[in-house]
PDB file of N, CA and C in Angstrom:
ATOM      1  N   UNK A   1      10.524 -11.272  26.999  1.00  0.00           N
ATOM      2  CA  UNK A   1      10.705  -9.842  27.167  1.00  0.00           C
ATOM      3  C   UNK A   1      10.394  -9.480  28.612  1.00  0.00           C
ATOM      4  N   UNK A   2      11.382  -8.475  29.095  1.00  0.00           N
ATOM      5  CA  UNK A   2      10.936  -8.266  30.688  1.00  0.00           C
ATOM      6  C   UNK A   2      11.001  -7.045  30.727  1.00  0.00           C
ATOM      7  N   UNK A   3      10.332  -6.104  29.838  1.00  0.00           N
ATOM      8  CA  UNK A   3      10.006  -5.160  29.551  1.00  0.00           C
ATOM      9  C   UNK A   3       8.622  -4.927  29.832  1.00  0.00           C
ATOM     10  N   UNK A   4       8.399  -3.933  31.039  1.00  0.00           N
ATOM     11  CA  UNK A   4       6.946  -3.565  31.757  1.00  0.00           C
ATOM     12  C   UNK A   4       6.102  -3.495  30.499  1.00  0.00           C
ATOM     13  N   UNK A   5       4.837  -3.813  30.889  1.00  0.00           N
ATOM     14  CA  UNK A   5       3.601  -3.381  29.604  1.00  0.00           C
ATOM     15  C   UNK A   5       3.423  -2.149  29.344  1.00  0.00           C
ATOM     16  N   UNK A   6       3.507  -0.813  30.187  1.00  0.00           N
ATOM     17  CA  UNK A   6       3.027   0.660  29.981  1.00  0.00           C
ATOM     18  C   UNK A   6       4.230   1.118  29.158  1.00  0.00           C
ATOM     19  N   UNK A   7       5.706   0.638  29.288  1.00  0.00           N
ATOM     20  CA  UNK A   7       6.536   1.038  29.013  1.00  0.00           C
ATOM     21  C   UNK A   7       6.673   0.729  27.090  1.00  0.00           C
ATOM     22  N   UNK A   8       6.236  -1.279  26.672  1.00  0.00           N
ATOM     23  CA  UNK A   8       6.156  -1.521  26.103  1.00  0.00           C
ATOM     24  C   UNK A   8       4.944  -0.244  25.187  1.00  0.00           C
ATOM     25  N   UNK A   9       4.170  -0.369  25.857  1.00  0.00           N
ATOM     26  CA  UNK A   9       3.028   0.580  24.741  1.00  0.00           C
ATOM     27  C   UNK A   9       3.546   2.085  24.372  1.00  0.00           C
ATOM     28  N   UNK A  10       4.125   2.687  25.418  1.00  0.00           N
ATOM     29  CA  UNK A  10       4.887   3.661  25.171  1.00  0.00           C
ATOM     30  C   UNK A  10       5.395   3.909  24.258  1.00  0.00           C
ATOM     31  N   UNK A  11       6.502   2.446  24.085  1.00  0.00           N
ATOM     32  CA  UNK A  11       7.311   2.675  22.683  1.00  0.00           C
ATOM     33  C   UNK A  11       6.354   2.700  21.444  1.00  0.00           C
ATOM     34  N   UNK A  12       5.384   1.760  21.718  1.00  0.00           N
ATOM     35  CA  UNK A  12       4.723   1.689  20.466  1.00  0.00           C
ATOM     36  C   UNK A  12       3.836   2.368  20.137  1.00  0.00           C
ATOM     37  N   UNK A  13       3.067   3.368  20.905  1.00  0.00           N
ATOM     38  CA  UNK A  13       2.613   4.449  20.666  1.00  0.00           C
ATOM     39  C   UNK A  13       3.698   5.147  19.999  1.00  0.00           C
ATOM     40  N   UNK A  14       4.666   6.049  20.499  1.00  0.00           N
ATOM     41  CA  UNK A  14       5.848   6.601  19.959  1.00  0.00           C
ATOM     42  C   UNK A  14       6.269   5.987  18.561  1.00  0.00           C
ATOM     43  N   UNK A  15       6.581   4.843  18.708  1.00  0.00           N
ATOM     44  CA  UNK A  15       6.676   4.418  17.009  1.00  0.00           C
ATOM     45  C   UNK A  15       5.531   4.885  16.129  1.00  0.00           C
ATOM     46  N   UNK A  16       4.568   4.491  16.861  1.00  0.00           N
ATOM     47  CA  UNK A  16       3.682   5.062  15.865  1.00  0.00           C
ATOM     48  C   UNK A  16       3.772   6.820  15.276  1.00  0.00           C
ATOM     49  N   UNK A  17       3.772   7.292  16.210  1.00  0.00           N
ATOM     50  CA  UNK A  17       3.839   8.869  15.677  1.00  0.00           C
ATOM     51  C   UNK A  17       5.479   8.886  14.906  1.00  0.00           C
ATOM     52  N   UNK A  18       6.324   8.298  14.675  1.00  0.00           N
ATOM     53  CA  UNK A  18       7.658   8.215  14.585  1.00  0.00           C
ATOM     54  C   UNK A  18       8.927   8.195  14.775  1.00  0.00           C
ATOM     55  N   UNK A  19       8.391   7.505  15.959  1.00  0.00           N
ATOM     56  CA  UNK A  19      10.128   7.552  16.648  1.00  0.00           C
ATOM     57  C   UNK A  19      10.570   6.036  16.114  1.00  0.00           C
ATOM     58  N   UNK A  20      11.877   6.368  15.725  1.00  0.00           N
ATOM     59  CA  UNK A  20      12.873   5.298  15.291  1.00  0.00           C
ATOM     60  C   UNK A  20      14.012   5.485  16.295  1.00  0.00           C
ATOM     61  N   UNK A  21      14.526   6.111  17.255  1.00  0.00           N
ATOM     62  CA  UNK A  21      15.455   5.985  17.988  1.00  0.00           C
ATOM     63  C   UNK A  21      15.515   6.392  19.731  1.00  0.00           C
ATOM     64  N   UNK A  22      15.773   6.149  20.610  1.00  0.00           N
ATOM     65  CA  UNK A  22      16.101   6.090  21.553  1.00  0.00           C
ATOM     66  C   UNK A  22      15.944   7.791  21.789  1.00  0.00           C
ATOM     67  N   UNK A  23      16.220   8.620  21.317  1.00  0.00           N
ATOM     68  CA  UNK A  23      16.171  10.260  21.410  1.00  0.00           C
ATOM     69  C   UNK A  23      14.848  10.626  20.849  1.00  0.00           C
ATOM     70  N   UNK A  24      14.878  10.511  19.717  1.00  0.00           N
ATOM     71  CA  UNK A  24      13.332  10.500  19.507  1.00  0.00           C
ATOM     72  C   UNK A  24      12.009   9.600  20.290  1.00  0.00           C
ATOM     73  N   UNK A  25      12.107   8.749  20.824  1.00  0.00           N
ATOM     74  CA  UNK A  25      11.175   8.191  22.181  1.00  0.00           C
ATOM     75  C   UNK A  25      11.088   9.055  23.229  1.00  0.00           C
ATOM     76  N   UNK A  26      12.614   9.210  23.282  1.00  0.00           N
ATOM     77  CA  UNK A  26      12.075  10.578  24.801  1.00  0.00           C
ATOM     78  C   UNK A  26      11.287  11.460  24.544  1.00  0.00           C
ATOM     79  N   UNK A  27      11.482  11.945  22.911  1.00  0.00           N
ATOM     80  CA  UNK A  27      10.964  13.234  22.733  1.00  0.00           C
ATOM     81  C   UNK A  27       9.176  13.021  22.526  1.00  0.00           C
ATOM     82  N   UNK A  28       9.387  12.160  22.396  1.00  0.00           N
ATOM     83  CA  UNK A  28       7.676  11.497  21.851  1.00  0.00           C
ATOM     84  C   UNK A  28       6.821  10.949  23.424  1.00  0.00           C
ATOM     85  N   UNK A  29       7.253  11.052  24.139  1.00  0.00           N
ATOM     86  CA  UNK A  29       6.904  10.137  25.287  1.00  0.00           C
ATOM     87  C   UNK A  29       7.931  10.360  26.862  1.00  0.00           C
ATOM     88  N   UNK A  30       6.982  10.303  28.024  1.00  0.00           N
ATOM     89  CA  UNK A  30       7.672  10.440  28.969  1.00  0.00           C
ATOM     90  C   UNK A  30       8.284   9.355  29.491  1.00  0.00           C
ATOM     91  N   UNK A  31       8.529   8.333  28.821  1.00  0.00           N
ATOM     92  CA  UNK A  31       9.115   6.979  29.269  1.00  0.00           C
ATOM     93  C   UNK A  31      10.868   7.213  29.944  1.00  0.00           C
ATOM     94  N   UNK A  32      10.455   6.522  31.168  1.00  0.00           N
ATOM     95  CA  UNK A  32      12.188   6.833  31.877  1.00  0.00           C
ATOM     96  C   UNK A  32      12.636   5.214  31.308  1.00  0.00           C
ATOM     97  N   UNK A  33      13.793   5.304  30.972  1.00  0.00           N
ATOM     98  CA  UNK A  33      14.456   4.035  30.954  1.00  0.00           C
ATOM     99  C   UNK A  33      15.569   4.117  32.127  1.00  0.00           C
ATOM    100  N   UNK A  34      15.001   2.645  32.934  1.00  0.00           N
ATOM    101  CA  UNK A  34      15.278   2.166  34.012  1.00  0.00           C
ATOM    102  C   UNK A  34      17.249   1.912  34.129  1.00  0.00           C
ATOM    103  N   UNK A  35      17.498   1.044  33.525  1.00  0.00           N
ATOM    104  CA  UNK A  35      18.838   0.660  32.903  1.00  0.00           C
ATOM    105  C   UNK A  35      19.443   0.060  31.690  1.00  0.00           C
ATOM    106  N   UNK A  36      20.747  -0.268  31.736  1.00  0.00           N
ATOM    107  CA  UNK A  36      20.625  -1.104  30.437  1.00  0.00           C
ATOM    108  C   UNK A  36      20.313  -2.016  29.678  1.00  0.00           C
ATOM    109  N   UNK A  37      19.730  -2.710  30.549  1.00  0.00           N
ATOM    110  CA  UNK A  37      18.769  -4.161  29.973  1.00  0.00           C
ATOM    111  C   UNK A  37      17.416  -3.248  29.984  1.00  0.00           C
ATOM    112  N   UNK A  38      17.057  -2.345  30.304  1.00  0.00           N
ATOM    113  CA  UNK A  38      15.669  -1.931  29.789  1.00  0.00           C
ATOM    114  C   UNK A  38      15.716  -1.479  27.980  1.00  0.00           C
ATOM    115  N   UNK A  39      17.090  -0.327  28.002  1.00  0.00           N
ATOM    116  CA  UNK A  39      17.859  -0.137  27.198  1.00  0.00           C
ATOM    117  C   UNK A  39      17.670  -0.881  25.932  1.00  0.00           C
ATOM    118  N   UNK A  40      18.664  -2.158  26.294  1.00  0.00           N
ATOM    119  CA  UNK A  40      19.034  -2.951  25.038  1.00  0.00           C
ATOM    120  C   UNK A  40      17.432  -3.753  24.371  1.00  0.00           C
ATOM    121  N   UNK A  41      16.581  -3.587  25.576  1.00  0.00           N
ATOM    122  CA  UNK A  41      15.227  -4.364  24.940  1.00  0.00           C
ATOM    123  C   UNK A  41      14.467  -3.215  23.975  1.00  0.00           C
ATOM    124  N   UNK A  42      14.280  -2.029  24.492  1.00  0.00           N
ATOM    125  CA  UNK A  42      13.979  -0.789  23.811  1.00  0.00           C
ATOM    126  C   UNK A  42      14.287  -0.691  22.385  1.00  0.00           C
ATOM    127  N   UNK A  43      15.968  -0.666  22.599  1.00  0.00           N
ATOM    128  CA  UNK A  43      16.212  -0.518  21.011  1.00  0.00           C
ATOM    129  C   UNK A  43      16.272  -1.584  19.959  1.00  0.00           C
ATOM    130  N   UNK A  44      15.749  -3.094  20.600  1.00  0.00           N
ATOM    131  CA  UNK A  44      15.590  -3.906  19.675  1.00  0.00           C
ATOM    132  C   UNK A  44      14.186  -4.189  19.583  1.00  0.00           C
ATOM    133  N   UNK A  45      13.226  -3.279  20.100  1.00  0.00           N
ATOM    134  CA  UNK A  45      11.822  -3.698  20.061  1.00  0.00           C
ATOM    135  C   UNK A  45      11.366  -1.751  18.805  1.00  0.00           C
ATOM    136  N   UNK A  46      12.422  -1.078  18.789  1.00  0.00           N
ATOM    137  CA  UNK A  46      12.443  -0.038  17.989  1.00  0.00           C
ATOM    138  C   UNK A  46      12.904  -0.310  16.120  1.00  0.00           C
ATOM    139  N   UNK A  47      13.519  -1.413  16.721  1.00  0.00           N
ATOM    140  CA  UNK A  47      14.010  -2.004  14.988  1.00  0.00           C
ATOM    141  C   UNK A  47      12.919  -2.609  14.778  1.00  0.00           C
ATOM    142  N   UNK A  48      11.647  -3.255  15.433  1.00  0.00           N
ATOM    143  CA  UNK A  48      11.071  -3.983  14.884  1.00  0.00           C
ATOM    144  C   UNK A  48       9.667  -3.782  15.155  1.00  0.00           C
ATOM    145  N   UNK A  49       8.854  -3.800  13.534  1.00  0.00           N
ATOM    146  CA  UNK A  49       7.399  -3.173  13.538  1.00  0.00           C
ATOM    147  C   UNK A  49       6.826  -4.259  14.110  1.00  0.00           C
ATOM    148  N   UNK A  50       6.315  -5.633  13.515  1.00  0.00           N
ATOM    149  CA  UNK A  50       5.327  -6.690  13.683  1.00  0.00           C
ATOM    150  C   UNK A  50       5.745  -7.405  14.923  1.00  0.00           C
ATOM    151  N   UNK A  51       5.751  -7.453  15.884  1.00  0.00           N
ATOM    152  CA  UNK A  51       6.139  -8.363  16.723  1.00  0.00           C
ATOM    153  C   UNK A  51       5.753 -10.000  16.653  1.00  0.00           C
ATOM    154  N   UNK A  52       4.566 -10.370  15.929  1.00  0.00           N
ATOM    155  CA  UNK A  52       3.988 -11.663  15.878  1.00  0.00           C
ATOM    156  C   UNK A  52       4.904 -12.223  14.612  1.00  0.00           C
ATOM    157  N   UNK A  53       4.913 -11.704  13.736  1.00  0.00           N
ATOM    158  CA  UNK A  53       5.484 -12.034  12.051  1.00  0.00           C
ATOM    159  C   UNK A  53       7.218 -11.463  12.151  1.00  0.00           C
ATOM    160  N   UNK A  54       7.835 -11.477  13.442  1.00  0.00           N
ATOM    161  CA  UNK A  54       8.922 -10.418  13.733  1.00  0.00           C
ATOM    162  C   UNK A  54       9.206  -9.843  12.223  1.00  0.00           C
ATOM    163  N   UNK A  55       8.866  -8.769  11.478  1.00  0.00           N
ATOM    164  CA  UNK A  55       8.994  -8.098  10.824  1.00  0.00           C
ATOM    165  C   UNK A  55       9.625  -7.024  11.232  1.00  0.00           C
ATOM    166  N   UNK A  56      10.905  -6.455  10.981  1.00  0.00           N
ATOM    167  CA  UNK A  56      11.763  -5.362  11.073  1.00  0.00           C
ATOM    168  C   UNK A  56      11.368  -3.578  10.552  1.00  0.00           C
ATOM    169  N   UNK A  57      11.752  -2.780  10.781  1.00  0.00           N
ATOM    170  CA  UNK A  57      11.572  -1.465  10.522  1.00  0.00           C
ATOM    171  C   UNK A  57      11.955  -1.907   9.739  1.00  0.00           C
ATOM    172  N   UNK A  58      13.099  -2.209   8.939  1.00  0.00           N
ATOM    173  CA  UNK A  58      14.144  -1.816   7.754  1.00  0.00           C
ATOM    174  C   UNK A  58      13.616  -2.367   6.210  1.00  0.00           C
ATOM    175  N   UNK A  59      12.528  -3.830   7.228  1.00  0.00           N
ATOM    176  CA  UNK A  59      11.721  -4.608   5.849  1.00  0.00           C
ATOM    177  C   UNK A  59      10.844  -3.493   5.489  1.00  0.00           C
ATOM    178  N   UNK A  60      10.336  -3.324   6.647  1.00  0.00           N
ATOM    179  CA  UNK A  60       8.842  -2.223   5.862  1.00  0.00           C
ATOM    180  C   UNK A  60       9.082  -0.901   4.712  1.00  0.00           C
ATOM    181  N   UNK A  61      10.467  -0.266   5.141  1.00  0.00           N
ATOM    182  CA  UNK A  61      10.783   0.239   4.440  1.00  0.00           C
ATOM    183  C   UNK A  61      11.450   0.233   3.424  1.00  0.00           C
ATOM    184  N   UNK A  62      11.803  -1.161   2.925  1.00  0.00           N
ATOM    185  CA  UNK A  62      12.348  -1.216   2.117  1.00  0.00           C
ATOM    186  C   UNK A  62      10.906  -1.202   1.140  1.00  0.00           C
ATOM    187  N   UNK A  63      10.228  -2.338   1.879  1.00  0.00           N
ATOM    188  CA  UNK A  63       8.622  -2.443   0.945  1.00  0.00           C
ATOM    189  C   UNK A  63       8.557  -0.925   0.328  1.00  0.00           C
ATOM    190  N   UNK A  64       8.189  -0.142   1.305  1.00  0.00           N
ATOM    191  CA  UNK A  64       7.794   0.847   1.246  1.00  0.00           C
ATOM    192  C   UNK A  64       8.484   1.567  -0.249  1.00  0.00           C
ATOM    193  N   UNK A  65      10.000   1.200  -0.080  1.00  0.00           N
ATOM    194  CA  UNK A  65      10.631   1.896  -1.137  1.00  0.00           C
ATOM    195  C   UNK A  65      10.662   1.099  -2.629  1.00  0.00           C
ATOM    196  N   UNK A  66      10.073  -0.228  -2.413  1.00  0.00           N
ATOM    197  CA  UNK A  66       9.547  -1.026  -3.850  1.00  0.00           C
ATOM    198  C   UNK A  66       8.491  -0.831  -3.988  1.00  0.00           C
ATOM    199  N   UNK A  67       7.614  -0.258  -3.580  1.00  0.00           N
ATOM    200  CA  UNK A  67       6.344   0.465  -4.011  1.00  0.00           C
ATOM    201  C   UNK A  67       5.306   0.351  -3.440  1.00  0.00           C
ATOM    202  N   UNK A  68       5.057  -0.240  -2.330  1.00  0.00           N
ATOM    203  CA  UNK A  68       4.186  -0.529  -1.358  1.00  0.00           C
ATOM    204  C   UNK A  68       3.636   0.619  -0.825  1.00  0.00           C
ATOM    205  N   UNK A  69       2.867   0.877  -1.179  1.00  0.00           N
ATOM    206  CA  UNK A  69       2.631   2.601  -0.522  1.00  0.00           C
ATOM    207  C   UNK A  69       1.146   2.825  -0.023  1.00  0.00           C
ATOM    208  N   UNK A  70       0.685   1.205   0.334  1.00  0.00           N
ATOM    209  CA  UNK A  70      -0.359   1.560   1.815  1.00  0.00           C
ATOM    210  C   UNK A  70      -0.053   0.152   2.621  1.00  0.00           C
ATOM    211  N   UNK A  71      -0.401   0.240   3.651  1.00  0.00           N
ATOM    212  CA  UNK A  71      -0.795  -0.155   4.740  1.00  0.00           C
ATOM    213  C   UNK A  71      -0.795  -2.085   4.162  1.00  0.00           C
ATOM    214  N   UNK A  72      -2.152  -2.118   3.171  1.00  0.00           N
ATOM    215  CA  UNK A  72      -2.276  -3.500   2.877  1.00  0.00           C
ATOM    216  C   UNK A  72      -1.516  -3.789   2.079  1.00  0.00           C
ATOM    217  N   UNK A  73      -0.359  -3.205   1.597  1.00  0.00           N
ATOM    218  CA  UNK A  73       0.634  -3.643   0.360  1.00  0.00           C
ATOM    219  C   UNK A  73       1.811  -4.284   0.907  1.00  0.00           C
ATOM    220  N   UNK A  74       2.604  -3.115   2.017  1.00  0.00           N
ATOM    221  CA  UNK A  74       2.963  -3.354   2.844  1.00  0.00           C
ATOM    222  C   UNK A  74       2.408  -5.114   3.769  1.00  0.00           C
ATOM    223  N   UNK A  75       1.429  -5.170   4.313  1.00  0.00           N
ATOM    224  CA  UNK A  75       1.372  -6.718   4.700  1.00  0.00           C
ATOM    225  C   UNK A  75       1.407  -7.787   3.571  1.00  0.00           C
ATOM    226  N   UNK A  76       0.870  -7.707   2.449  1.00  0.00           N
ATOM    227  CA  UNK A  76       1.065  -8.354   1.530  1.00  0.00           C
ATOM    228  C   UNK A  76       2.311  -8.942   1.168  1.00  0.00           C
ATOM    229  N   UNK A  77       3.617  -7.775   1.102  1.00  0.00           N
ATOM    230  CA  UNK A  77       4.786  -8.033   1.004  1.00  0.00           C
ATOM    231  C   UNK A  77       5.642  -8.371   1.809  1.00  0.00           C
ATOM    232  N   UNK A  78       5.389  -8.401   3.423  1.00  0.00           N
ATOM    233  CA  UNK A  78       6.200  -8.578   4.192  1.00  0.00           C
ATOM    234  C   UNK A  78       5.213  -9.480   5.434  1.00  0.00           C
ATOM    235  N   UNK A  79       4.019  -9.503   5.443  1.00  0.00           N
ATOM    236  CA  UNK A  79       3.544 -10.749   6.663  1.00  0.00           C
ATOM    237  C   UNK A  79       2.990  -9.688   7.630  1.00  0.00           C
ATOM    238  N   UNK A  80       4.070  -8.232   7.697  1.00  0.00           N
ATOM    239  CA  UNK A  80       3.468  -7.063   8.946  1.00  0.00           C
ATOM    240  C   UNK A  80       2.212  -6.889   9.478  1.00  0.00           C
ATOM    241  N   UNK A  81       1.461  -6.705  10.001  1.00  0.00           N
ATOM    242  CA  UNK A  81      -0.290  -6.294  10.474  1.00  0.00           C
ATOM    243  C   UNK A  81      -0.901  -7.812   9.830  1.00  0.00           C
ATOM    244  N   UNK A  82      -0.616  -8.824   9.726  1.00  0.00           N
ATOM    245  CA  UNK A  82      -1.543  -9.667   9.339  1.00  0.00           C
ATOM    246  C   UNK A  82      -2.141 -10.534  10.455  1.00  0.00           C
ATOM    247  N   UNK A  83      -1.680 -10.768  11.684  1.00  0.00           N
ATOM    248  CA  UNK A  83      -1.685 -11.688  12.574  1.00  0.00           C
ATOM    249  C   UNK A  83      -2.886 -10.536  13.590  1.00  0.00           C
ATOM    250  N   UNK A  84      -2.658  -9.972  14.092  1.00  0.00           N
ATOM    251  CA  UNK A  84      -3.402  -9.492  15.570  1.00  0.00           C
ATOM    252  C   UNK A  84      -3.445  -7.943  14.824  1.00  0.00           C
ATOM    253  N   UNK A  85      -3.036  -6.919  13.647  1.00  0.00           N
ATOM    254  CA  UNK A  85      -2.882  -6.055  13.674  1.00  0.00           C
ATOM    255  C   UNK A  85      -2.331  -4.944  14.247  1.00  0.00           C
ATOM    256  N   UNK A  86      -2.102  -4.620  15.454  1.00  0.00           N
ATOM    257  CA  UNK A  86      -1.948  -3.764  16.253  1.00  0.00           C
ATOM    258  C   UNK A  86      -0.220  -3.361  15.651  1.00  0.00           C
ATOM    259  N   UNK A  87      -0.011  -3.633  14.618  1.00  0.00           N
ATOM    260  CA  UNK A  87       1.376  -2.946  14.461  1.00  0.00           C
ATOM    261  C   UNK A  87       0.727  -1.747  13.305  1.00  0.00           C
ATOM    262  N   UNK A  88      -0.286  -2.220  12.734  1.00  0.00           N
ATOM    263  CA  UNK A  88      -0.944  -0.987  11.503  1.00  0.00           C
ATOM    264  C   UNK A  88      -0.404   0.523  11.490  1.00  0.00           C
ATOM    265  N   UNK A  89      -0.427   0.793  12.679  1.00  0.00           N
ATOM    266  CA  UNK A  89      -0.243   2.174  13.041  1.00  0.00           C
ATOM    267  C   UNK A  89       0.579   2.632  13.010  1.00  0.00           C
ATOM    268  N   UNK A  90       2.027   1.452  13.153  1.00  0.00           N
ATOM    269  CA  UNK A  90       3.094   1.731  12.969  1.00  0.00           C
ATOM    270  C   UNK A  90       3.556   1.923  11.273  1.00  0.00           C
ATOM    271  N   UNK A  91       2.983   0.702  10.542  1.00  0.00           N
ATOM    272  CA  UNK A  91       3.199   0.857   9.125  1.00  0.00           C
ATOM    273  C   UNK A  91       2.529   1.697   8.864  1.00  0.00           C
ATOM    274  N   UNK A  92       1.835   2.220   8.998  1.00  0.00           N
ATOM    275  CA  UNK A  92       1.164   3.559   8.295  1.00  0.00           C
ATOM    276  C   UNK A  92       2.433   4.495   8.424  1.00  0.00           C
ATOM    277  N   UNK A  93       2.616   5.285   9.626  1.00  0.00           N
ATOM    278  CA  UNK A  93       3.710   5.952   9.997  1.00  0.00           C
ATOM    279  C   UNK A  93       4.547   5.623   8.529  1.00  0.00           C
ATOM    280  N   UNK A  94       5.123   4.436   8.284  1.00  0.00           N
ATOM    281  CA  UNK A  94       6.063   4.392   8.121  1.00  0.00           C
ATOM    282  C   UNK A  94       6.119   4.501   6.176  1.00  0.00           C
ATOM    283  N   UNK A  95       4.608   4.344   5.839  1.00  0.00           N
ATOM    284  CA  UNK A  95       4.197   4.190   4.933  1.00  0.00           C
ATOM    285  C   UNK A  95       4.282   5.678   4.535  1.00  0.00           C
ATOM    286  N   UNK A  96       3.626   6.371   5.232  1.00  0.00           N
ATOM    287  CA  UNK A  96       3.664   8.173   5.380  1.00  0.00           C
ATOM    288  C   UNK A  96       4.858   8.983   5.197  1.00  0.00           C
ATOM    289  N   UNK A  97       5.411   8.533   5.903  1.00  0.00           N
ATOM    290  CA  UNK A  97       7.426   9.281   6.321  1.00  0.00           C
ATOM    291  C   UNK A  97       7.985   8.882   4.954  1.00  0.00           C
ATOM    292  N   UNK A  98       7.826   7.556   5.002  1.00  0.00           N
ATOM    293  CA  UNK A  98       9.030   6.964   3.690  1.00  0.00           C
ATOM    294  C   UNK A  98      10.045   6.408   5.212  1.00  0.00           C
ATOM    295  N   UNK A  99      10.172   6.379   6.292  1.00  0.00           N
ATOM    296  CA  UNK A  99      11.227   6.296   7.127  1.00  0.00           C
ATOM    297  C   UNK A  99      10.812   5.591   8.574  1.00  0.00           C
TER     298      UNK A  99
END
């Protein structure tokens, strides 16, 4: 990934409060995106909650929608927050929304 670190946390702060898309990041965060390779890393680091267990947005929510409805159910079923944690915040979010 050659995606700056402040920029990286950015997103993932922002995920955390709920941004799932590229419009919603701006709105969540003052992050400038540089070009399109900043771009294309952005929106594939936005599909995806766990970075260690690469676990996807789309898994968690699916968990989410088979009944997983905290945080540790969610890792149970999908591997997410089990390694280093620091994605928690995001599954919560996501645990919360439904989205």
């Amino acid at each position: 990934m050659n995606l700056d670190i402040e920029k990286y946390k950015k997103v993932r702060m922002a995920q955390a409060q709920g941004a799932r898309t590229i419009e919603e990041l701006k709105e969540k965060s003052d992050i400038v995106i540089e070009n399109n390779e900043e771009l294309k890393e952005i929106e594939t680091l936005l599909q995806n909650v766990c970075k260690c267990k690469n676990v996807s947005v789309k898994e968690v929510v699916n968990a989410v929608k088979n009944g997983a409805d905290t945080v540790e159910k969610v890792s149970e079923s999908t591997g997410a927050g089990t390694v280093c944690g620091r994605c928690k915040s995001i599954i919560a979010n996501i645990v919360e929304n439904k989205r």
